[in-house]
Protein backbone atom coordinates (compact mmCIF):
# COMPACT_ATOMS: atom_id res chain seq x y z
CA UNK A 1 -42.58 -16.17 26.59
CA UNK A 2 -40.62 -13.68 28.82
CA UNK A 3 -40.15 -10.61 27.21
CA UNK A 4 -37.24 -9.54 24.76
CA UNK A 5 -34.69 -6.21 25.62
CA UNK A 6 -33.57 -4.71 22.44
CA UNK A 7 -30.64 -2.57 22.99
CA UNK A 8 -29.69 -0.20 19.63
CA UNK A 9 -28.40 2.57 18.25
CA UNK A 10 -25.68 4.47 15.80
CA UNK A 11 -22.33 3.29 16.08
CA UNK A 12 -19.72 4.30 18.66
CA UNK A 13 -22.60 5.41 20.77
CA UNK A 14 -21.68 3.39 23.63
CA UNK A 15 -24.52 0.23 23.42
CA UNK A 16 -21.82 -2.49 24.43
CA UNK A 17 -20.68 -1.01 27.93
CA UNK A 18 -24.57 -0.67 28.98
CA UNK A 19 -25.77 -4.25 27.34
CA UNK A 20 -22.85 -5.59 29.59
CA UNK A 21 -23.87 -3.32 32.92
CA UNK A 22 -27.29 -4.79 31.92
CA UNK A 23 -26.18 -8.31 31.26
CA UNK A 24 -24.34 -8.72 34.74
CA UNK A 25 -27.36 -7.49 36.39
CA UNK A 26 -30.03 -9.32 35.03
CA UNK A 27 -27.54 -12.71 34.33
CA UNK A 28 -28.19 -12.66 30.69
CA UNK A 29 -26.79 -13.24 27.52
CA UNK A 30 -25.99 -11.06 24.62
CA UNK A 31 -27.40 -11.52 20.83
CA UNK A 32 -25.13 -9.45 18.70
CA UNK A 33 -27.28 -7.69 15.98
CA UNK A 34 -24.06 -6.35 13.98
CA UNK A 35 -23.94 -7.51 10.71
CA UNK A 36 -19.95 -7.60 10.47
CA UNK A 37 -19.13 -8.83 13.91
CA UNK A 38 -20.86 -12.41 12.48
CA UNK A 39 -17.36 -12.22 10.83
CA UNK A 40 -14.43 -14.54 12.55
CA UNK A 41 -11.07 -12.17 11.64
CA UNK A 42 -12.98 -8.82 11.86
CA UNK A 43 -11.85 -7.95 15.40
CA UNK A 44 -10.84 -4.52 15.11
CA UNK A 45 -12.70 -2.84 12.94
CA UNK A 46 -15.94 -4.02 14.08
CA UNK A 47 -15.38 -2.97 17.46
CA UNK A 48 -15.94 -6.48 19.45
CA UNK A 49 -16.45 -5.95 23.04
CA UNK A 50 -13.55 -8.73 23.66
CA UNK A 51 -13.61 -7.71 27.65
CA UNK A 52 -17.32 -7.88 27.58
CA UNK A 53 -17.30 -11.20 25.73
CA UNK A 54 -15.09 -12.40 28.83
CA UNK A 55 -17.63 -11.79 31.65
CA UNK A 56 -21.13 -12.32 29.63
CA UNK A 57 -21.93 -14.60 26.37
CA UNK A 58 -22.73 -13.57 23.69
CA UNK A 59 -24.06 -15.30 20.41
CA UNK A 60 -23.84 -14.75 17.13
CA UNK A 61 -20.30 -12.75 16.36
CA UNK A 62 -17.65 -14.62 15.13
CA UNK A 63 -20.14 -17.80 13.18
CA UNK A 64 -18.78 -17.32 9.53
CA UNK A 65 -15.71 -16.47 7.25
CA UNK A 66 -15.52 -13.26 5.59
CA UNK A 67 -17.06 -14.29 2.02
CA UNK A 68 -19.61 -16.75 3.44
CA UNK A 69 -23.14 -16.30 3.08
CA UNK A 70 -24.77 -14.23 5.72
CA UNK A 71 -27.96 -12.40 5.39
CA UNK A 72 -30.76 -11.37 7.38
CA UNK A 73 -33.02 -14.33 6.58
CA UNK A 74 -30.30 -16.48 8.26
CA UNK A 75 -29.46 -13.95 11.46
CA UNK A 76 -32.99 -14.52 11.80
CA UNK A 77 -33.16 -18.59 12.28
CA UNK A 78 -29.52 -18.56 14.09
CA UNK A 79 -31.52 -15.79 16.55
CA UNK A 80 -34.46 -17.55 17.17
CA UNK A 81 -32.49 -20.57 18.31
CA UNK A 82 -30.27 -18.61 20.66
CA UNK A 83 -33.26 -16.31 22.02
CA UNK A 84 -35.14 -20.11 22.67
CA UNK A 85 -31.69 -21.87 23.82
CA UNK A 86 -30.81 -18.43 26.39
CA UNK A 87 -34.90 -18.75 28.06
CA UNK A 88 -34.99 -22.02 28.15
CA UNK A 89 -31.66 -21.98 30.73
CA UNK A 90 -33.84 -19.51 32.74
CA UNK A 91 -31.75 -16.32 31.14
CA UNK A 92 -32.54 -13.10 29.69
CA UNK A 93 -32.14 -12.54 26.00
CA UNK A 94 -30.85 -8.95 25.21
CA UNK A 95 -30.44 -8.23 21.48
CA UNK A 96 -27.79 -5.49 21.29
CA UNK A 97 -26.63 -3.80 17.67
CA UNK A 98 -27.09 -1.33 15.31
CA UNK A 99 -28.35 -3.37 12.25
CA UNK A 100 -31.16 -2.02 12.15
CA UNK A 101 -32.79 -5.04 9.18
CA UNK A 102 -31.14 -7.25 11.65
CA UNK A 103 -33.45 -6.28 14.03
CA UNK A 104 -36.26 -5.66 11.88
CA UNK A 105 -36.01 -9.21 10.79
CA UNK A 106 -35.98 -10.63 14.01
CA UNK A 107 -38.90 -8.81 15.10
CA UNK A 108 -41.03 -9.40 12.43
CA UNK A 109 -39.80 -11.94 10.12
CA UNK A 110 -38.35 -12.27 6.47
CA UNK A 111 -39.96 -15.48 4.21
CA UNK A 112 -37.63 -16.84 2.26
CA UNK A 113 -35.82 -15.26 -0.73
CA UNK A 114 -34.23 -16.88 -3.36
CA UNK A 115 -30.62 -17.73 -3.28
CA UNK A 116 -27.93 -14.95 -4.15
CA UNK A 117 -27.48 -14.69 -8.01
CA UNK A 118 -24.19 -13.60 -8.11
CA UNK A 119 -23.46 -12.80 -11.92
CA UNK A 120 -26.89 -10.53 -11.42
CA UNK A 121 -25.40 -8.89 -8.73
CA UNK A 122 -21.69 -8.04 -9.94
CA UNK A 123 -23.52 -6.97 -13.22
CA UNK A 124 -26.22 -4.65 -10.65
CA UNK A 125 -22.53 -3.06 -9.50
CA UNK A 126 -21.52 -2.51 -12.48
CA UNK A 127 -24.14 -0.12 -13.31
CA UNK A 128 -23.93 1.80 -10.09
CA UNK A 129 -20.31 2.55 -11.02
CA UNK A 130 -21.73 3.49 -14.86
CA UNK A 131 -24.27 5.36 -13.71
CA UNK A 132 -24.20 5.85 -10.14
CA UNK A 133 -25.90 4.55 -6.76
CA UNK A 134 -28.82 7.24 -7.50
CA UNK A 135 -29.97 5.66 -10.99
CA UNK A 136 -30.09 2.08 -9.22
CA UNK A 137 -31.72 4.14 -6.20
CA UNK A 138 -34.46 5.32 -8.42
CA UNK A 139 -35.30 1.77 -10.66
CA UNK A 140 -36.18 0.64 -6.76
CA UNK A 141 -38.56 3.32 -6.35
CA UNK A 142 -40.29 2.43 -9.05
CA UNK A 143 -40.61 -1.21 -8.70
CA UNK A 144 -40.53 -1.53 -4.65
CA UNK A 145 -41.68 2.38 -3.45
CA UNK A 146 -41.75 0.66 0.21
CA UNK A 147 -39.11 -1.03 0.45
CA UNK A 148 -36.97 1.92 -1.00
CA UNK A 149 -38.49 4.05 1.60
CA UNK A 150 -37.24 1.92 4.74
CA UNK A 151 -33.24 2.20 3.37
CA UNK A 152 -31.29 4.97 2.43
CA UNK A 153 -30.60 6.35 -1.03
CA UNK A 154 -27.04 5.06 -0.63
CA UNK A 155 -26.91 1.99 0.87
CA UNK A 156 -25.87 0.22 -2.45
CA UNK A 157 -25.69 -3.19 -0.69
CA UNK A 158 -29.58 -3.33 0.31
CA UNK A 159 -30.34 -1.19 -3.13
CA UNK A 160 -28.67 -3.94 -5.10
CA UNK A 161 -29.91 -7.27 -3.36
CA UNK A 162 -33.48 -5.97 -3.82
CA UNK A 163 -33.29 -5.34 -7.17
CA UNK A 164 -31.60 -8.86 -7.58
CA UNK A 165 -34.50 -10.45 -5.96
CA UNK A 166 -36.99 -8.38 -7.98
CA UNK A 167 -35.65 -9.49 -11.37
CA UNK A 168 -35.57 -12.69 -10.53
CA UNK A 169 -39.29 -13.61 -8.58
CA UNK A 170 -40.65 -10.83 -10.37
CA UNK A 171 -41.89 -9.68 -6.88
CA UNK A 172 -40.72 -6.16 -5.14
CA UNK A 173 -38.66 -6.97 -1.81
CA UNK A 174 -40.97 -5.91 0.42
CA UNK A 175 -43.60 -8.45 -0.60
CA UNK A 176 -40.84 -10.81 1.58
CA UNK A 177 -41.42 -8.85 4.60
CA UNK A 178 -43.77 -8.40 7.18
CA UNK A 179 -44.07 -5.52 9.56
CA UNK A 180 -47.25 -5.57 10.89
CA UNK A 181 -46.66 -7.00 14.18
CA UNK A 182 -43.49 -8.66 16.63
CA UNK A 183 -43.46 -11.89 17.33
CA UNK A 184 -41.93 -10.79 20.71
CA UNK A 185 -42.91 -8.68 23.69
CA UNK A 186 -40.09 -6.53 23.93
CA UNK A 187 -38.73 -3.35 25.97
CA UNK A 188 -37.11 -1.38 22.59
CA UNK A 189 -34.26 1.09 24.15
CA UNK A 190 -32.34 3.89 21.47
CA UNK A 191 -29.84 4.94 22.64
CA UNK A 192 -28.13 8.13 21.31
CA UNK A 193 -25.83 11.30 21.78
CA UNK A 194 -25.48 15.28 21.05
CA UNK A 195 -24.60 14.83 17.33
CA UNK A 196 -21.04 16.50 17.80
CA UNK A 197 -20.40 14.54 20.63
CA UNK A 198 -21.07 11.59 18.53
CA UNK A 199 -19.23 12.45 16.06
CA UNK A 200 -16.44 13.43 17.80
CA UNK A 201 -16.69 10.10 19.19
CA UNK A 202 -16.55 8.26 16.00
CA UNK A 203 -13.28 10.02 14.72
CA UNK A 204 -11.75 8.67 17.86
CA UNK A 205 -12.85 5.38 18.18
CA UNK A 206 -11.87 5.13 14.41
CA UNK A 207 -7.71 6.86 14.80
CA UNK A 208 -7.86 4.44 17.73
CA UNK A 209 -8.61 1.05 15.67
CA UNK A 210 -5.92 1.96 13.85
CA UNK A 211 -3.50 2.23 16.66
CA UNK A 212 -5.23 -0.94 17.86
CA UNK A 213 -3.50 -2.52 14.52
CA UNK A 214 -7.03 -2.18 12.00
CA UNK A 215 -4.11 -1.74 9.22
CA UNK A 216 -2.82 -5.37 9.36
CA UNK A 217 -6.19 -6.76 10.33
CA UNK A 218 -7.21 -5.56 6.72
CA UNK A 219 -3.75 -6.46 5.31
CA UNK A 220 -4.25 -10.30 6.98
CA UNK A 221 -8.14 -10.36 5.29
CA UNK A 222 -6.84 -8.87 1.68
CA UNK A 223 -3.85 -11.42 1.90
CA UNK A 224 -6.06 -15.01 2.65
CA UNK A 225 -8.49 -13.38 -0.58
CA UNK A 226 -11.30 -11.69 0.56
CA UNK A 227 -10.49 -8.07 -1.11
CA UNK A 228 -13.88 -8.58 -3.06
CA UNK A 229 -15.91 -9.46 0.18
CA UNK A 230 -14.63 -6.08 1.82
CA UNK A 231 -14.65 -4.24 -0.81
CA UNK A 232 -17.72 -5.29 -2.53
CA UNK A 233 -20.35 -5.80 0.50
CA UNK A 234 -19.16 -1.97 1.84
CA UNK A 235 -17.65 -3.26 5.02
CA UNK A 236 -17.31 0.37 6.35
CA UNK A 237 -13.55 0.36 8.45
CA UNK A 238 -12.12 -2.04 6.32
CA UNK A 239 -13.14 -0.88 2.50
CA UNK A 240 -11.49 2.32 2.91
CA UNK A 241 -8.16 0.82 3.38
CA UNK A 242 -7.75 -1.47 0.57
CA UNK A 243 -6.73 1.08 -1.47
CA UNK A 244 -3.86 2.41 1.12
CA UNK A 245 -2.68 -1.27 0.98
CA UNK A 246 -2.42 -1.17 -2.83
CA UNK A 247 -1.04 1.96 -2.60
CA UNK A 248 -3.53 3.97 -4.30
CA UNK A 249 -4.09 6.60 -1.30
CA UNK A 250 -2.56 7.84 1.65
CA UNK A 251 -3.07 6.54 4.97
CA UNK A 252 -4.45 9.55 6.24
CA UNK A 253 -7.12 9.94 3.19
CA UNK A 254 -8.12 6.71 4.34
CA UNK A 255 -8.72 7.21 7.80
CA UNK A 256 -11.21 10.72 6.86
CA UNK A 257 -12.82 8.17 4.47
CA UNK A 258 -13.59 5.63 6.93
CA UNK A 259 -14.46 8.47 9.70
CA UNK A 260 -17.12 10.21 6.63
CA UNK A 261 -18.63 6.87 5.33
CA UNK A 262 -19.42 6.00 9.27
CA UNK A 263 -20.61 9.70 10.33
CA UNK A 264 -22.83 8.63 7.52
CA UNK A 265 -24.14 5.42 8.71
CA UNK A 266 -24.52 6.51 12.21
CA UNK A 267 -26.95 9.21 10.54
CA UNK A 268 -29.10 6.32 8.35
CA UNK A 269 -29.05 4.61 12.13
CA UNK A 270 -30.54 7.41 14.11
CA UNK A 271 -33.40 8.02 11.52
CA UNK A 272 -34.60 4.18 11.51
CA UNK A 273 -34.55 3.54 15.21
CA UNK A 274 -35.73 6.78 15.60
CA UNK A 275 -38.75 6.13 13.40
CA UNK A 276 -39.29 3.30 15.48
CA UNK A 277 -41.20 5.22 18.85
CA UNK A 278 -38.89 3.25 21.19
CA UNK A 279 -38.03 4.73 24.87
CA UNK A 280 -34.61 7.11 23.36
CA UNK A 281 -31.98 7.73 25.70
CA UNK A 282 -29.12 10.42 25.66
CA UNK A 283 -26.06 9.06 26.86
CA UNK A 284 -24.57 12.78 27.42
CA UNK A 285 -27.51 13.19 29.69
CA UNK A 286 -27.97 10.50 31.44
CA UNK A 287 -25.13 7.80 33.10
CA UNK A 288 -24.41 4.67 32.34
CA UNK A 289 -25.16 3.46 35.43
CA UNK A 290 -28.52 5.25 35.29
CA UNK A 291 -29.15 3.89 31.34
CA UNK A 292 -28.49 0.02 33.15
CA UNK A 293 -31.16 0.77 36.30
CA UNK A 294 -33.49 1.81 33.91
CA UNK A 295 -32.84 -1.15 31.39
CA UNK A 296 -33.31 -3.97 34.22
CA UNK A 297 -36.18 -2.60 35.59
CA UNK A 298 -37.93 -2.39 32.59
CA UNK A 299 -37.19 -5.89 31.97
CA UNK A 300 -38.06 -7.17 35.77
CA UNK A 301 -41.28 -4.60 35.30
CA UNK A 302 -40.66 -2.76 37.99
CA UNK A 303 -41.11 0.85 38.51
């Protein structure tokens, strides 16, 4: 099997406009590893590269409804079959994203959990707004210690499914997962920026979605019922401003929420890939151009 190039990172850090350079050069094709851009309707707010998606294919964005199932047990089968489908037409896969269990799944594998219990898992929110995400945060700790040291304290969505699956197999999460060792070869790339260039990027990127119309794409999803999907499975962009449509906040109280919540998440991303030892690149450093001659030569093997 010809080896895998895994392209991640935080958000807004610029992975899209290298996986393309690196797409055109090598004639591949693009696995999305973003867990919202799976979503048909979320254009804006997930950032699609739509000019990208023009020149080079890409799989997996745009496969399910807002509200349909989606997990990472399921990214995993529909990425096997595209990784197969894109070598066996003589192209190179390049997994691109910043889901990090995404790509953790991929890589190593999730066995089968059991289906969603969704009156567990309203009733599991229920208590974080109670007691808060902390007291759900520390029940994992004590039942899955190893699972609740590979996600972040607030990352209710993750806390909450594996407490779900705990109560009901009686096992801890982790006993799902393996991470002992890839499936794949692969060439694992981070890239990253100067923190305050970063996160100047991210205010920008997000005051420019909503130029870009990110208001009406959330209006449009609230309107055809899925409120409770956004609101409930922390779709970061698109949460924030359901409350500006009901009136509840101000536009602009919005917009510093959704900027905060994904300063945040761009943080939880740096640690994991971090963790991970692969080859991390600055993109305030180095060029684009440079990042894609390094990325296609690592692939080809060259020096």
């Amino acid at each position: 099997m010809k080896r895998l190039l895994i392209i991640g990172g935080p958000t807004a850090v610029g992975k899209s406009r290298v996986a393309c350079c690196v797409a055109e050069r090598l004639g591949g094709e693009i696995v999305s590893a973003d867990s919202m851009a799976v979503y048909r309707g979320m254009d804006i707010g997930t950032a699609k590269p739509k000019e990208c998606m023009k020149e080079v294919r890409h799989h997996l964005v745009d496969v399910v409804d807002p509200g349909e199932r989606f997990d990472a047990k399921i990214f995993e089968n529909l990425a096997l079959k595209a990784i197969e489908d894109i070598q066996s037409r003589g192209k190179a896969p390049i997994v691109v994203g910043g889901t990090y269990l995404y790509i953790q799944a991929l890589l190593f594998g999730i066995e089968d959990t059991p289906e969603p219990n969704m009156v567990l898992r309203e009733r599991l929110y229920r208590v974080a707004e109670r007691k808060g995400k902390d007291f759900l945060y520390g029940k994992l700790r004590v039942v899955d210690p190893e699972y609740s040291r590979k996600i972040h304290r607030n990352d209710l969505r993750r806390v909450v499914r594996a407490l779900e699956v705990f109560i009901e197999t009686g096992r801890p999460f982790s006993f799902f997962h393996r991470w002992d060792r890839p499936r794949f070869e692969f060439a694992g790339f981070f890239l990253n920026r100067n923190w305050d260039s970063l996160s100047r990027r991210i205010e920008l990127r997000v005051r420019r979605m909503i130029e870009e119309g990110l208001v009406e794409e959330v209006r449009r999803l609230v309107e055809k019922g899925f409120e409770n999907f956004l609101t409930a499975f922390q779709a970061i962009g698109y949460k924030e401003l359901v409350p500006y449509i009901k009136g509840e906040v101000d536009l602009e109280s919005a917009v510093e929420s959704i900027i905060r919540n994904t300063r945040e998440y761009a943080r939880r991303q740096i640690r994991w890939f971090r963790k991970q030892g692969w080859r991390e690149i600055n993109l305030d450093e180095v060029s684009e151009e440079e990042v894609c001659d390094i990325m296609v030569r690592s692939y080809r093997g060259t020096p």
